[in-house]
C-alpha atoms as a PDB file:
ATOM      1  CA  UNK A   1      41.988  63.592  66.071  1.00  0.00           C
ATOM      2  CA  UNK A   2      45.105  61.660  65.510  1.00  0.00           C
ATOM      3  CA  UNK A   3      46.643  64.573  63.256  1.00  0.00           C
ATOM      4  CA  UNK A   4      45.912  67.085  65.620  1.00  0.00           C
ATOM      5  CA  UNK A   5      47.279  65.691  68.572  1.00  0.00           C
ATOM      6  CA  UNK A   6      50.590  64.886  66.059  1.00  0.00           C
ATOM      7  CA  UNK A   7      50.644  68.562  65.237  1.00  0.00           C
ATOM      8  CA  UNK A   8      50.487  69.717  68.841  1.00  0.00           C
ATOM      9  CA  UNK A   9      53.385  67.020  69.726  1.00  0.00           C
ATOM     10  CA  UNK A  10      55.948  68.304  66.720  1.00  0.00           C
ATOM     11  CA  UNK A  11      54.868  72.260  67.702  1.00  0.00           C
ATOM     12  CA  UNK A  12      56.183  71.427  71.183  1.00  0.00           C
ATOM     13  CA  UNK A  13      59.004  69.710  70.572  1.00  0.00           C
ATOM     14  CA  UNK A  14      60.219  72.477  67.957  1.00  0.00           C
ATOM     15  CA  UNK A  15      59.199  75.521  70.657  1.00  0.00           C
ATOM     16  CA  UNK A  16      61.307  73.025  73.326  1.00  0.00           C
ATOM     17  CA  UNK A  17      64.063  73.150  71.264  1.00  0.00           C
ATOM     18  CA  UNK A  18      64.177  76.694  70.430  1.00  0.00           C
ATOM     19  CA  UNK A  19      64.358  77.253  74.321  1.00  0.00           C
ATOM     20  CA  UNK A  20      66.947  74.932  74.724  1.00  0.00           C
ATOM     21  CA  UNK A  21      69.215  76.229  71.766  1.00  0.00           C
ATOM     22  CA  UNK A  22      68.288  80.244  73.633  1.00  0.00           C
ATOM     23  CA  UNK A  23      69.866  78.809  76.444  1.00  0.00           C
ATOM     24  CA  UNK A  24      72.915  77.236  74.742  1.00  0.00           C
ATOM     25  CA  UNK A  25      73.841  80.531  73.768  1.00  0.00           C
ATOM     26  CA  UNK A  26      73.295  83.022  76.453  1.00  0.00           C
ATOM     27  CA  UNK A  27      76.372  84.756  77.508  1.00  0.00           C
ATOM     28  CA  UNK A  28      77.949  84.277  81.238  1.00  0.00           C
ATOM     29  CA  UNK A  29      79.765  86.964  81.148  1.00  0.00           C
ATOM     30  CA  UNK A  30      82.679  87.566  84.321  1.00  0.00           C
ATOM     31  CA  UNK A  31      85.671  89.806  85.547  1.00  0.00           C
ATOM     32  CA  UNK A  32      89.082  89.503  84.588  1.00  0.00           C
ATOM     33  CA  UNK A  33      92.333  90.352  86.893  1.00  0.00           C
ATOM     34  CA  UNK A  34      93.846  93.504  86.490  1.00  0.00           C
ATOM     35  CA  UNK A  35      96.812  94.467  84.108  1.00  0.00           C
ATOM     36  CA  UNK A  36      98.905  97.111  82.138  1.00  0.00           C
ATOM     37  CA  UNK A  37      97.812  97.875  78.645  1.00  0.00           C
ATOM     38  CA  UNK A  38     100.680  96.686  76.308  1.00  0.00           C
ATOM     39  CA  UNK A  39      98.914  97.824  73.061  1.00  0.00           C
ATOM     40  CA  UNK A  40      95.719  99.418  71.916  1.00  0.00           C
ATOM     41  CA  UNK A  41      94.735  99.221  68.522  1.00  0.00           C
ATOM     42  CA  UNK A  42      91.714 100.674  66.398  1.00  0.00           C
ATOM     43  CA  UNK A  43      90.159  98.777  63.691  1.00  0.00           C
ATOM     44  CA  UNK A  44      88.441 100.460  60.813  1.00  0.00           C
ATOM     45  CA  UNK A  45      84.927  99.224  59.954  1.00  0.00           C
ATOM     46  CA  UNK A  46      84.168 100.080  56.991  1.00  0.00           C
ATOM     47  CA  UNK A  47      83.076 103.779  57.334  1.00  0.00           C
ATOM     48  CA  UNK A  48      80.720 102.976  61.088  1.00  0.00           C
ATOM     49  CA  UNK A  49      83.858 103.906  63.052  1.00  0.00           C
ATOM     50  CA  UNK A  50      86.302 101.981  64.781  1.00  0.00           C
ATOM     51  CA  UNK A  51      86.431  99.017  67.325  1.00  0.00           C
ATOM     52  CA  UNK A  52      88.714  99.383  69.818  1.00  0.00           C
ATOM     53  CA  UNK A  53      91.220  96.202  70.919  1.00  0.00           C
ATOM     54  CA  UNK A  54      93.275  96.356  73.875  1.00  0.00           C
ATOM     55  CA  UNK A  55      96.111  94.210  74.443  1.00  0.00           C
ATOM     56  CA  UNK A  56      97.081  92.966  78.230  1.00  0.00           C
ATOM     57  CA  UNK A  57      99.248  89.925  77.953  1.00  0.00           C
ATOM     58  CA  UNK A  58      99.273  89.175  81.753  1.00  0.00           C
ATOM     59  CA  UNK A  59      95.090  88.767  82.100  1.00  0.00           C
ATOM     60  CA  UNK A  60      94.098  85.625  80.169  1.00  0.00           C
ATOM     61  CA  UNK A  61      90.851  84.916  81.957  1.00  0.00           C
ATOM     62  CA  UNK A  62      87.951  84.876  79.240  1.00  0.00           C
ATOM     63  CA  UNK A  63      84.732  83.470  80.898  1.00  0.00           C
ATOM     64  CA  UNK A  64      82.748  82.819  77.542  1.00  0.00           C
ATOM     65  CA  UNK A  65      85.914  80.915  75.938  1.00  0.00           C
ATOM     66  CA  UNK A  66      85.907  83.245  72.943  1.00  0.00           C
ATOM     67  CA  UNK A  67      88.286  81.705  70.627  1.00  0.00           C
ATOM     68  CA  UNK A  68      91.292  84.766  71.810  1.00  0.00           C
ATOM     69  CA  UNK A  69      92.570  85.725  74.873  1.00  0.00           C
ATOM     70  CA  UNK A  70      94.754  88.286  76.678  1.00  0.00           C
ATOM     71  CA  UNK A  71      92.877  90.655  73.968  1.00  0.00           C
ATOM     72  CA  UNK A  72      89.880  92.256  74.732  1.00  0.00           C
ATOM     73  CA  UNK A  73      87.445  94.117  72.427  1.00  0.00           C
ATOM     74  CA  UNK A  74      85.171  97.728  72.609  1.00  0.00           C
ATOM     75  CA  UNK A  75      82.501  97.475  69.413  1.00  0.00           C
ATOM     76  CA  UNK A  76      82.201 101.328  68.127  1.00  0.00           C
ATOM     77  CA  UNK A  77      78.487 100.572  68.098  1.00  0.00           C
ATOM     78  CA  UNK A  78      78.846 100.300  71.861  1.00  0.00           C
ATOM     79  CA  UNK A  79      76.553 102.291  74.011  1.00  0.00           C
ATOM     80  CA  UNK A  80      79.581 103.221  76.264  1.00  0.00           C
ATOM     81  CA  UNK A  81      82.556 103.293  73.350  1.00  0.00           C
ATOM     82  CA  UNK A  82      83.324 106.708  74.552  1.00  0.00           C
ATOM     83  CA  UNK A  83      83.308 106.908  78.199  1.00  0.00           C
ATOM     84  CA  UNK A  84      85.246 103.310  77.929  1.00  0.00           C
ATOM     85  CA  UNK A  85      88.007 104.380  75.228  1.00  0.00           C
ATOM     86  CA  UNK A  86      88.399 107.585  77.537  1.00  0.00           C
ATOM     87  CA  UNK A  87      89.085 105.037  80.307  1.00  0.00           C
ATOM     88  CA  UNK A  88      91.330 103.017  78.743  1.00  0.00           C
ATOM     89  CA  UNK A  89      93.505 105.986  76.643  1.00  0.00           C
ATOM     90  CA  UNK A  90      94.086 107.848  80.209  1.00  0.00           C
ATOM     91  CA  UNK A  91      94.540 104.456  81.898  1.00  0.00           C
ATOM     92  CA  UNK A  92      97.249 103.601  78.984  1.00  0.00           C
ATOM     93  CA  UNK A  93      98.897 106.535  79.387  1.00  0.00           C
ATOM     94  CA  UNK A  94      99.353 106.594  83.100  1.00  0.00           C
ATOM     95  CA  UNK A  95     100.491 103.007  83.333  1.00  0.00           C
ATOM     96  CA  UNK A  96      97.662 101.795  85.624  1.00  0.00           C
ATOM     97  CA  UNK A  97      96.574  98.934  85.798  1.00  0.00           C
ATOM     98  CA  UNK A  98      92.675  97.769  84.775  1.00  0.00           C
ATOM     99  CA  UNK A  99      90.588  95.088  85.091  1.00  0.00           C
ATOM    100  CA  UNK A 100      87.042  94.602  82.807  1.00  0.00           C
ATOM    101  CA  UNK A 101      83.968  93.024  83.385  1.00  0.00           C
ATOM    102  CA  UNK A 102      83.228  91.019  79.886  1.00  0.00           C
ATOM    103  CA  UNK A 103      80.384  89.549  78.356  1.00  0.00           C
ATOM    104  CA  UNK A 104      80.158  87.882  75.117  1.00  0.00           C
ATOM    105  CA  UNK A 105      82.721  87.463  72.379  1.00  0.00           C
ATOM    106  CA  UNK A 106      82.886  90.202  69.790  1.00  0.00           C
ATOM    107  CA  UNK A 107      85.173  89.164  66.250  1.00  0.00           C
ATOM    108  CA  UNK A 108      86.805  86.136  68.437  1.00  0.00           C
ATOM    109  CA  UNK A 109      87.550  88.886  71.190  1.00  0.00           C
ATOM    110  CA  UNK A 110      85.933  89.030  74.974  1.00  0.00           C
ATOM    111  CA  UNK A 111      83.420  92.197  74.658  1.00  0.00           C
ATOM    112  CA  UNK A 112      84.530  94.872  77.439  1.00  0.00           C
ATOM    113  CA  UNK A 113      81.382  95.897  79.463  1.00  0.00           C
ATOM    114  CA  UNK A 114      82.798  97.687  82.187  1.00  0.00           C
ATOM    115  CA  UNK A 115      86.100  99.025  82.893  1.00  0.00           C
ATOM    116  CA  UNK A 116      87.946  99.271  86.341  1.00  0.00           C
ATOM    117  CA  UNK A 117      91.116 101.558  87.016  1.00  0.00           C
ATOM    118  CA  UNK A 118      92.977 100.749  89.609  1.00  0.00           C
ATOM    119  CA  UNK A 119      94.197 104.117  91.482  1.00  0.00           C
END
């Protein structure tokens, strides 16, 4: 009876520390302020395609404290790498400024979620 019940107390405390280490590393995610696009460069990955990083030296904010700021990253394996990199090549190119919502660091890089153009 004694082993059983010592079973049942290590089984919870391992399944209470998997929840608590979930938890450590859950993503807040958070807007940035807006900027102009200094520099936009592609990254090769090894034949999958190419991540996208955009450089905007004024916005610094970088709400999960991924180790780089004032760059910000689109994965190619992105569901929305298209309809983003569209975004952010026209929004480049007219000299607007944008603001992102981010979530998660991606290769020390805030991952771009959504993009915002201001008009």
């Amino acid at each position: 009876m004694i082993d059983k019940f010592k079973f049942l107390l290590k089984a919870s405390a391992v399944s209470c520390l998997f929840v608590i280490g979930a938890a450590s590393i859950a993503h807040a995610g958070g807007g940035t302020a807006a900027g102009t696009i200094q520099k936009m460069t592609a990254i090769i990955n090894s034949g999958s395609g190419a991540d996208l990083r955009v450089y905007i030296p004024t916005v610094t904010d970088n709400p999960d404290s991924c180790p780089q700021t004032q760059t910000f990253i689109i994965p190619h394996g992105d569901d929305n790498y298209e309809v983003i990199t569209s975004m952010l090549i026209a929004a480049q190119h007219a000299q607007k400024n944008v603001s992102f919502y981010v979530e998660g660091c991606y290769v020390f890089y805030p991952k771009i979620k959504a993009i915002f153009v201001d008009s």
